[in-house]
N, C-alpha and C. Protein backbone atom coordinates (compact mmCIF):
# COMPACT_ATOMS: atom_id res chain seq x y z
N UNK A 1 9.06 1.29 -17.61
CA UNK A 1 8.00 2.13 -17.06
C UNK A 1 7.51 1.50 -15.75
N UNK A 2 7.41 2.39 -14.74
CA UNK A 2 6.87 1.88 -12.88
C UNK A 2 5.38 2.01 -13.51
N UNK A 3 5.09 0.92 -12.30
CA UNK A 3 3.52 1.22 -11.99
C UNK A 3 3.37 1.32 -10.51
N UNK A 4 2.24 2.25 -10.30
CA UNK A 4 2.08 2.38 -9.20
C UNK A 4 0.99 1.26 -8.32
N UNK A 5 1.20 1.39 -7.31
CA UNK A 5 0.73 -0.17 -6.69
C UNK A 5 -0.68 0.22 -5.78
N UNK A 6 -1.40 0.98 -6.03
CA UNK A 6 -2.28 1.66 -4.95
C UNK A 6 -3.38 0.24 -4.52
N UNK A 7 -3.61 0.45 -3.45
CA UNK A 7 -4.41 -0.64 -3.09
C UNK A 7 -5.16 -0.80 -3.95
N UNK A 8 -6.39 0.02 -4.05
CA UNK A 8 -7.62 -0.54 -5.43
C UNK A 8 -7.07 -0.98 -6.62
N UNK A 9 -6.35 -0.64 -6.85
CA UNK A 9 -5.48 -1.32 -8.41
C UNK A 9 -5.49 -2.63 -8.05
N UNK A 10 -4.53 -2.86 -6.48
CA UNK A 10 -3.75 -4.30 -6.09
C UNK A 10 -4.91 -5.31 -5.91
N UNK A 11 -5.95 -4.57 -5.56
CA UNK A 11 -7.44 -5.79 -4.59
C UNK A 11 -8.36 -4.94 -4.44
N UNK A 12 -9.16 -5.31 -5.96
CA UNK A 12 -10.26 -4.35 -6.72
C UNK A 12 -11.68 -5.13 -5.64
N UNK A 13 -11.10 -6.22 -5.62
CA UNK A 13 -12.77 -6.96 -5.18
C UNK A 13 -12.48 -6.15 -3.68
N UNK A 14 -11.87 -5.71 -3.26
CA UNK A 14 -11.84 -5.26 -1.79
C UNK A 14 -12.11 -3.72 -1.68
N UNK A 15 -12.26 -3.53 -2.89
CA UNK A 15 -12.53 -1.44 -3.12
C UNK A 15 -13.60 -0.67 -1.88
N UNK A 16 -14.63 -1.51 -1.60
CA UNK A 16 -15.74 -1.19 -0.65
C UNK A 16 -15.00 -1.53 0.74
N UNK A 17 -14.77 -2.21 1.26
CA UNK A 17 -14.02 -2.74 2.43
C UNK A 17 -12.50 -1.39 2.54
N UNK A 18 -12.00 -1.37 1.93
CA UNK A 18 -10.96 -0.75 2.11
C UNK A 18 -11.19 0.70 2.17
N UNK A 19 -12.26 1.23 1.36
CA UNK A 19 -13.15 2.35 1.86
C UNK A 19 -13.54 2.20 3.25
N UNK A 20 -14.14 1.64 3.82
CA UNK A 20 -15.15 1.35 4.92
C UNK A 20 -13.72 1.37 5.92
N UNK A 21 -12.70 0.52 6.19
CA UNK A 21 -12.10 0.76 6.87
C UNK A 21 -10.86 1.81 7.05
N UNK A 22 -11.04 2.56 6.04
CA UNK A 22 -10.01 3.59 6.49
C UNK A 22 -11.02 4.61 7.09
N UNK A 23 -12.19 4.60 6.83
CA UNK A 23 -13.09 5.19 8.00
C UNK A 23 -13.24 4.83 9.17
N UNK A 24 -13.45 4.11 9.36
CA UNK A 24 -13.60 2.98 10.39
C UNK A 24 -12.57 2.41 11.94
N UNK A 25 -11.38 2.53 11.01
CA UNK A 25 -10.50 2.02 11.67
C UNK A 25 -9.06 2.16 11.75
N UNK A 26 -8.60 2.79 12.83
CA UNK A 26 -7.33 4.19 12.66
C UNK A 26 -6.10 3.59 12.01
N UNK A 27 -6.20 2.14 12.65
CA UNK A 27 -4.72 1.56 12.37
C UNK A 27 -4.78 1.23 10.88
N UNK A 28 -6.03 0.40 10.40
CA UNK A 28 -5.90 0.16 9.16
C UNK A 28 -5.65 1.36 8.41
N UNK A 29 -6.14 3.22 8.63
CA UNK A 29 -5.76 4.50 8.07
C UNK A 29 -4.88 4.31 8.14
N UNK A 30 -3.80 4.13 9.42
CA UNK A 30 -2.33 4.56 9.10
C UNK A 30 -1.71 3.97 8.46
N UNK A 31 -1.86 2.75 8.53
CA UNK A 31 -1.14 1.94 7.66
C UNK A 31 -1.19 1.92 6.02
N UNK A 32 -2.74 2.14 5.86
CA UNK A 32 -2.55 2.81 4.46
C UNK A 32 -2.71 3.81 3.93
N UNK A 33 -2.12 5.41 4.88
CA UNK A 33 -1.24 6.23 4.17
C UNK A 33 -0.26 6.08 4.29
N UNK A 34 0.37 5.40 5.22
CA UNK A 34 2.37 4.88 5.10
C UNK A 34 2.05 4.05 3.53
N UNK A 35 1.56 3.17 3.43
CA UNK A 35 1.69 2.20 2.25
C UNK A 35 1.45 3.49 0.80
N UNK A 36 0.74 4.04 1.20
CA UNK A 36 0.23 5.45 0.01
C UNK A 36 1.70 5.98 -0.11
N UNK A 37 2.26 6.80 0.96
CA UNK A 37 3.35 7.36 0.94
C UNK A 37 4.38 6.35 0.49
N UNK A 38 4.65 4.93 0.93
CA UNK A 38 5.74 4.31 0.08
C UNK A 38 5.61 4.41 -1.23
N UNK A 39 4.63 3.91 -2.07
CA UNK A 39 4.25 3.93 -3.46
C UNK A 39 4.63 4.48 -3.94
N UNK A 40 4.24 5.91 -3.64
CA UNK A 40 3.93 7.31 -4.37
C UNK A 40 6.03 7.44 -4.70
N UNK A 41 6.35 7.25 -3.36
CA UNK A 41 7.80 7.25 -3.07
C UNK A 41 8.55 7.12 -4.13
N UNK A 42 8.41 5.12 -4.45
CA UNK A 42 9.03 4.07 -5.10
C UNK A 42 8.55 4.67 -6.47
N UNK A 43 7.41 4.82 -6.66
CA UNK A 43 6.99 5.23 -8.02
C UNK A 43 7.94 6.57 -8.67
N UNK A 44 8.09 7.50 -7.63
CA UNK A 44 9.06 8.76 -8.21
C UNK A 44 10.61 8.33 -8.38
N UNK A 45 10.72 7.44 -7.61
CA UNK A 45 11.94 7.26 -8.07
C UNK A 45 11.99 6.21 -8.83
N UNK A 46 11.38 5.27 -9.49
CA UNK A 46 11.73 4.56 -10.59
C UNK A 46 11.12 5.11 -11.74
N UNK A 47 10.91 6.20 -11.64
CA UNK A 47 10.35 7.55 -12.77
C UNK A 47 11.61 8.03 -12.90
N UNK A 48 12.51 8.08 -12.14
CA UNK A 48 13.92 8.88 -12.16
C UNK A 48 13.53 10.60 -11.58
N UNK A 49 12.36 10.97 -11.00
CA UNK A 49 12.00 12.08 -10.45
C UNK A 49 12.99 12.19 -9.10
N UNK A 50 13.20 11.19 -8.33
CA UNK A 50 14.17 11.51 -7.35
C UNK A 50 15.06 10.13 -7.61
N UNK A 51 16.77 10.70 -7.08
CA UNK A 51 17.36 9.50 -6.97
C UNK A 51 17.62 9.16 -5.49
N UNK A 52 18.19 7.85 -5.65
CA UNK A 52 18.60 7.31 -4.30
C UNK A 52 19.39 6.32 -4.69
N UNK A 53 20.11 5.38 -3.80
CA UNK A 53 20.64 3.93 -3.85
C UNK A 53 19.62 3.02 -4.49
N UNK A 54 20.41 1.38 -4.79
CA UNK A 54 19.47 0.53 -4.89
C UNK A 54 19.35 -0.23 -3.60
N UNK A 55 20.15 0.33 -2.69
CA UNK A 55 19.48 -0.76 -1.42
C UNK A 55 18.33 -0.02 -1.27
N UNK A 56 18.29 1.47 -0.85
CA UNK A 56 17.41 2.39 -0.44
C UNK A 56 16.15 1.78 -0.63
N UNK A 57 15.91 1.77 -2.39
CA UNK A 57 14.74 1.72 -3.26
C UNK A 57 14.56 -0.15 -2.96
N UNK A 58 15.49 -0.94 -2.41
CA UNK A 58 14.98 -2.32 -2.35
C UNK A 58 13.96 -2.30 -0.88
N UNK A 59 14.70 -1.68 -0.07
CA UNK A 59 14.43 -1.52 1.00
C UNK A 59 13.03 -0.99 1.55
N UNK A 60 13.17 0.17 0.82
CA UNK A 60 11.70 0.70 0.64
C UNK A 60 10.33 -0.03 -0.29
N UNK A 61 10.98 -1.13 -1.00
CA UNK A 61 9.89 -1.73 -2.02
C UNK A 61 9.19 -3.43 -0.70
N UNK A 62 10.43 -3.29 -0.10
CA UNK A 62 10.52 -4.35 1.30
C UNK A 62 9.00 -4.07 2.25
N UNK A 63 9.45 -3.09 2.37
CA UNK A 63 8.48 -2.44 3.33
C UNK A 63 6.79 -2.17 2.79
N UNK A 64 6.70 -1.40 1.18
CA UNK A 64 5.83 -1.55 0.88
C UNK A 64 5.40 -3.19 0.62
N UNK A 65 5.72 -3.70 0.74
CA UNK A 65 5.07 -5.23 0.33
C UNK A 65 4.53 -5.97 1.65
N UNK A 66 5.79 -5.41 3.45
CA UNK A 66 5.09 -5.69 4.44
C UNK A 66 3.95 -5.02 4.55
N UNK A 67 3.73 -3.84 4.42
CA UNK A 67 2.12 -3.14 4.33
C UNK A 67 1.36 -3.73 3.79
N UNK A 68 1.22 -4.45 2.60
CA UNK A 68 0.52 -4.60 1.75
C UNK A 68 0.11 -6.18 2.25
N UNK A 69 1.00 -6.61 2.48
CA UNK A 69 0.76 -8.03 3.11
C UNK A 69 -0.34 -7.96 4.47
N UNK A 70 0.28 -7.06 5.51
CA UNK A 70 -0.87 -6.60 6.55
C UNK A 70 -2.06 -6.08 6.25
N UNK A 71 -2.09 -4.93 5.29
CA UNK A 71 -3.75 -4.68 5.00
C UNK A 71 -4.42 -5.68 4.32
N UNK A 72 -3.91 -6.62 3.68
CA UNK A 72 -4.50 -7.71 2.91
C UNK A 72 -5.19 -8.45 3.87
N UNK A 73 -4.42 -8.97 5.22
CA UNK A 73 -4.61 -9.56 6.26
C UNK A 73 -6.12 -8.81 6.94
N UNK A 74 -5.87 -7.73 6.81
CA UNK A 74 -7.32 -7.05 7.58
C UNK A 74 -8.10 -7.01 6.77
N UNK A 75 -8.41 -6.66 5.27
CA UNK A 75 -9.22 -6.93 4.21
C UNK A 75 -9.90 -8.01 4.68
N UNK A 76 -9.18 -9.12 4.43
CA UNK A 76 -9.53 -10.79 4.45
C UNK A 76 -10.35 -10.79 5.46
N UNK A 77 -10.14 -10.10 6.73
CA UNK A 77 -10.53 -10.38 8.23
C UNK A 77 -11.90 -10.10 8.25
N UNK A 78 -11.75 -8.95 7.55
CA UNK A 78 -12.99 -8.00 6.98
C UNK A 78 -14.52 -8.54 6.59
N UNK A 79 -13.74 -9.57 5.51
CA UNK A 79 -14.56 -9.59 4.39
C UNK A 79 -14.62 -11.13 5.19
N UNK A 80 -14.75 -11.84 5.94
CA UNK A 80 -15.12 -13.11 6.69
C UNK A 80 -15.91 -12.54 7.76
N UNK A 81 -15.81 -11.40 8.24
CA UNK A 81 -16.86 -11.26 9.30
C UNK A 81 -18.15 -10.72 8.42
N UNK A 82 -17.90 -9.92 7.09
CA UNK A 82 -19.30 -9.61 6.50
C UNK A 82 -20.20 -10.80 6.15
């Protein structure tokens, strides 16, 4: 069984911050609806809802983890200037 990786799940203490800046701040938005859209992605297909390769799905799990690594980075940034 997948789980899905949505930010508030991943970095609960950051739930307010990560609100605040997808208002706030365009790049941190885009970046986490690309990271939304990988998830949602990876999650359907290790549901077996869509198929693909396993490089595809490594590839794509690659990428969600660089996102996730960067918004973490702005979280952090975040939460030192509050």
């Amino acid at each position: 069984m997948s789980e899905k990786h949505d930010l508030v799940h991943e970095f609960p203490e950051f739930r307010d911050q990560i609100h605040q800046l997808k208002l706030s701040d365009n790049h941190f938005a885009v970046l986490f609806q690309r990271y939304h859209e990988l998830d949602h992605e990876i999650h359907r297909i290790e549901q077996g809802v869509e198929t693909t390769s396993d490089d595809y799905l490594d590839h794509q799990k690659k990428q969600r983890l660089f996102l996730k690594d960067e918004l973490f980075q702005m979280l952090q940034a975040r939460a030192e200037v509050a």
